[in-house]
Protein backbone atom coordinates (compact mmCIF):
# COMPACT_ATOMS: atom_id res chain seq x y z
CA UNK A 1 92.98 109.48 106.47
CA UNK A 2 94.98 111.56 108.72
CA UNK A 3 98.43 109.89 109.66
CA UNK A 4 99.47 109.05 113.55
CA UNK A 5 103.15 108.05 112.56
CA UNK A 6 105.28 111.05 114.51
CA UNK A 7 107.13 113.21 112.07
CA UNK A 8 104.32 112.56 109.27
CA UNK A 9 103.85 114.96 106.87
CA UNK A 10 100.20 116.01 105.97
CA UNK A 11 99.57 117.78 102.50
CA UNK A 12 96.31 118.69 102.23
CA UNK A 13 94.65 117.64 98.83
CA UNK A 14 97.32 115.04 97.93
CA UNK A 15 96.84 111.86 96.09
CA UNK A 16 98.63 109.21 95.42
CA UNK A 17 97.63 106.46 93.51
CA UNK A 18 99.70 102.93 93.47
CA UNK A 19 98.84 100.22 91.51
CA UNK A 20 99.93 97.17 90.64
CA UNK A 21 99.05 93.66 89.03
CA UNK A 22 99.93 91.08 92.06
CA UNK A 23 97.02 89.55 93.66
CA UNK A 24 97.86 87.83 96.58
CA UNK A 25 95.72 85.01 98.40
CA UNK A 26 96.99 86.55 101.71
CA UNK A 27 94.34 87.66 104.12
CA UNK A 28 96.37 90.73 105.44
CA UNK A 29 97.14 91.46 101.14
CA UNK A 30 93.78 90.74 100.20
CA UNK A 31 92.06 93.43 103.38
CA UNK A 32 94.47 96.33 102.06
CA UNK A 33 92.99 96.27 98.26
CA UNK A 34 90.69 98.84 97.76
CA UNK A 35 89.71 98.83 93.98
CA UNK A 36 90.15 95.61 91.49
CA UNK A 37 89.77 97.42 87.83
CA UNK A 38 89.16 94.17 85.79
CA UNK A 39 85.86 92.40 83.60
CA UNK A 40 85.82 95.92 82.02
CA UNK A 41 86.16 98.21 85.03
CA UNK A 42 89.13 100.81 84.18
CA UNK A 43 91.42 103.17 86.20
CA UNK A 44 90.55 105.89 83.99
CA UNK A 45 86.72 105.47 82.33
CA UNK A 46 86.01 105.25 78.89
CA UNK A 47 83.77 108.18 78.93
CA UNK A 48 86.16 110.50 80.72
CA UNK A 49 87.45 113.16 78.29
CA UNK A 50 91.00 113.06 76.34
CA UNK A 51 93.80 115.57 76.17
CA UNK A 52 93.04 117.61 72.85
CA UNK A 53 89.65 116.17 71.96
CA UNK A 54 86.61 117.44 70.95
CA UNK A 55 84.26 117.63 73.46
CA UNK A 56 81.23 115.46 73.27
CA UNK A 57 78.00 117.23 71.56
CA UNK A 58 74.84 116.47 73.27
């Protein structure tokens, strides 16, 4: 989503990623959340691969 606030700086291909564990009963909090990783959703999958491992054999 492109930013309207004058001055903004656009990077193309940046992410960021905040998190955080509040949970709010606010309407205006509870409209802004995008992604609830809990009951055994994750941030980061099980299946995605780890730094030095082997990779899976199929």
């Amino acid at each position: 989503m492109a930013s309207t606030k004058p001055g903004a700086v656009q990077t193309p291909g940046f992410q960021v990623i905040v998190t955080e564990h509040a949970d709010i009963n606010e309407e205006w909090y509870q409209g802004a959340v995008v992604e609830r990783w809990r009951g055994g959703q994750k941030f980061v999958p099980e299946d995605w691969p780890r730094a030095g491992a082997e990779p899976a054999q199929t």
